[in-house]
N, C-alpha and C. Protein backbone atom coordinates (compact mmCIF):
# COMPACT_ATOMS: atom_id res chain seq x y z
N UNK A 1 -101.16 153.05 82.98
CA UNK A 1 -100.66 151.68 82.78
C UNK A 1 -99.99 151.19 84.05
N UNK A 2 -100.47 150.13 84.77
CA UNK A 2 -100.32 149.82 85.81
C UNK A 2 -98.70 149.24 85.57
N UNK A 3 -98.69 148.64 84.93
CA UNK A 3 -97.24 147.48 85.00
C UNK A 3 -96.12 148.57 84.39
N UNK A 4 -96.31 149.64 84.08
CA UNK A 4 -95.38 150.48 83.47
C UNK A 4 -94.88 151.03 84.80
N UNK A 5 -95.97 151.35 85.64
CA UNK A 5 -95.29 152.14 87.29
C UNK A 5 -94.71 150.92 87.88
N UNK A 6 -95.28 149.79 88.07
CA UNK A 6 -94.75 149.20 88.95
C UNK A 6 -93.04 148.41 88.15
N UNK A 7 -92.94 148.00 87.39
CA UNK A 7 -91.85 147.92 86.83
C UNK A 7 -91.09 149.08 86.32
N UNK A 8 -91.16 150.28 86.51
CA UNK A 8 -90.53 151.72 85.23
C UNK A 8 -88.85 151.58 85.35
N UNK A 9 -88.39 150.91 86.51
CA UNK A 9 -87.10 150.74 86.03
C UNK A 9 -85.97 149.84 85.53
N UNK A 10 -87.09 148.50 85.45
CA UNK A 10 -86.57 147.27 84.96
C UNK A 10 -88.25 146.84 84.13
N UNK A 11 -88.45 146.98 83.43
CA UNK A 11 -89.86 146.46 83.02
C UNK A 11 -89.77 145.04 82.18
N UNK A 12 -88.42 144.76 81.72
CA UNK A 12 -88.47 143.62 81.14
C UNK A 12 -88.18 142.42 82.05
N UNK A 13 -87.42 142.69 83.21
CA UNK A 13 -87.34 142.37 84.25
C UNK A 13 -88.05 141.55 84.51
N UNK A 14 -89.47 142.39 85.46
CA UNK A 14 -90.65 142.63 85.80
C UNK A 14 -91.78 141.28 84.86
N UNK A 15 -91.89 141.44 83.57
CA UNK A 15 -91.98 140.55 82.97
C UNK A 15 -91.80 139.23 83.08
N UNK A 16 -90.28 139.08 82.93
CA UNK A 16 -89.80 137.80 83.16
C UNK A 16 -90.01 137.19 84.14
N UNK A 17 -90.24 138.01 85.13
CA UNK A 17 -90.25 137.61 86.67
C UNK A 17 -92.04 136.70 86.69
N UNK A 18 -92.61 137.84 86.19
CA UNK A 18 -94.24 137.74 85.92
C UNK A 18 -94.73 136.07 85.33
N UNK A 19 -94.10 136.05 84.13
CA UNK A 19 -94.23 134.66 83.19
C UNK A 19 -93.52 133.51 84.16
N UNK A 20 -92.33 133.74 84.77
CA UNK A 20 -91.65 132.38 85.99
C UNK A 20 -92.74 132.45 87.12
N UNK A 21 -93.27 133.24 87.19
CA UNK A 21 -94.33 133.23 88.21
C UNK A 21 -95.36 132.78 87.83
N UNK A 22 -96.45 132.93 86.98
CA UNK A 22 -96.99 132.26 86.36
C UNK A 22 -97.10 130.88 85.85
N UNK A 23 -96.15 130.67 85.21
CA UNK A 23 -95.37 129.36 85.02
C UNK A 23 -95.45 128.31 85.72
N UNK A 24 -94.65 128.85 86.99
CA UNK A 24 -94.42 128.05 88.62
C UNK A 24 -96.22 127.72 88.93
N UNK A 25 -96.76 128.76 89.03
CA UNK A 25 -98.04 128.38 89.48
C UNK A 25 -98.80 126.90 88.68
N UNK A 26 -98.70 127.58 87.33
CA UNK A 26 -99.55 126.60 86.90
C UNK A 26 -98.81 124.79 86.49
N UNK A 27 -97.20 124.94 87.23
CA UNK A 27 -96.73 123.95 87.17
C UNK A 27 -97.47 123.26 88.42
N UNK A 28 -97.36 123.70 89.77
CA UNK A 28 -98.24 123.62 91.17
C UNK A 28 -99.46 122.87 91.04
N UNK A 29 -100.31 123.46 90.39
CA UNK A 29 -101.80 123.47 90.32
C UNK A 29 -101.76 122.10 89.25
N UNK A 30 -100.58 122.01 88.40
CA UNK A 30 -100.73 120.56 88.03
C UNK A 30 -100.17 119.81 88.99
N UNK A 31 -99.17 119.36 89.42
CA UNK A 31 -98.66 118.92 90.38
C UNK A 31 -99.72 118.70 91.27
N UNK A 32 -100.55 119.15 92.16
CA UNK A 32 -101.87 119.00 93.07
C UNK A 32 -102.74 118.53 92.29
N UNK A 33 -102.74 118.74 91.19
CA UNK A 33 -104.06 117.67 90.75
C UNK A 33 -103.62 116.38 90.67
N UNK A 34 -102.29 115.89 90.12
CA UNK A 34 -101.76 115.01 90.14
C UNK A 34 -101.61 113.67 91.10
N UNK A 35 -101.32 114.66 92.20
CA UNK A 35 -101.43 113.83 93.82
C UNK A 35 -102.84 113.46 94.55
N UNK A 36 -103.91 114.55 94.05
CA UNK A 36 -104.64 114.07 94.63
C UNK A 36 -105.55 112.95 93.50
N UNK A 37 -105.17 112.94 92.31
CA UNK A 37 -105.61 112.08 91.22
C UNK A 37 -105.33 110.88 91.92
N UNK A 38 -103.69 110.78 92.33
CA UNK A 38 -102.73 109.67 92.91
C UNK A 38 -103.67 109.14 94.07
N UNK A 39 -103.68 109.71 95.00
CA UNK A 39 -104.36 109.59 96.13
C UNK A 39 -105.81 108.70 95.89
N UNK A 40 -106.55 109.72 95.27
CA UNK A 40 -107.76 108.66 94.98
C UNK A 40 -107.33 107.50 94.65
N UNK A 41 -106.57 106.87 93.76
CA UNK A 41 -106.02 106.05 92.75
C UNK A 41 -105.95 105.09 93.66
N UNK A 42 -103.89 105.15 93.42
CA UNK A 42 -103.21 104.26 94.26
C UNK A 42 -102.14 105.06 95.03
N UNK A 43 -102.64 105.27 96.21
CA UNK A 43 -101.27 106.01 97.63
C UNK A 43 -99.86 105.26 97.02
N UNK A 44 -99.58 104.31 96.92
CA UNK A 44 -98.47 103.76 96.80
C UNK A 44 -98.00 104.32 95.85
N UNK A 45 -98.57 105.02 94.28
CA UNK A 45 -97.74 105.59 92.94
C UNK A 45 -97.35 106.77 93.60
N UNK A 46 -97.71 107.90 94.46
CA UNK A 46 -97.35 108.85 94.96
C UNK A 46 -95.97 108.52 96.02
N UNK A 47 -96.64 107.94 96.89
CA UNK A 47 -95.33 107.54 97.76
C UNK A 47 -93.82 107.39 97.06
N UNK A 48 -94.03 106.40 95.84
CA UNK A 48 -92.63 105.84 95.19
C UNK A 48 -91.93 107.07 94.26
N UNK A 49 -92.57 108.11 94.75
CA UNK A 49 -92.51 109.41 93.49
C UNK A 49 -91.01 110.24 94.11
């Protein structure tokens, strides 16, 4: 079990850390779709952001 070695002395930790990481990403990856949605759109709704 991979995540058991790499976390064995905080594993819930490790976790938490995992899901805010995750999280963050797929907050990002909306965020960039967003802007470049904007972009196509109207530059100006991004700018006033």
């Amino acid at each position: 079990n991979e995540s058991a070695i790499r976390g064995s002395d905080a594993p819930s930790q490790t976790k938490i850390e995992e899901e805010e990481t995750e999280r963050k990403r797929k907050e990002e990856s909306r965020m960039e779709e967003e802007e470049s949605l904007a972009s196509k759109g109207a530059e100006g709704r991004r700018a006033s952001r």
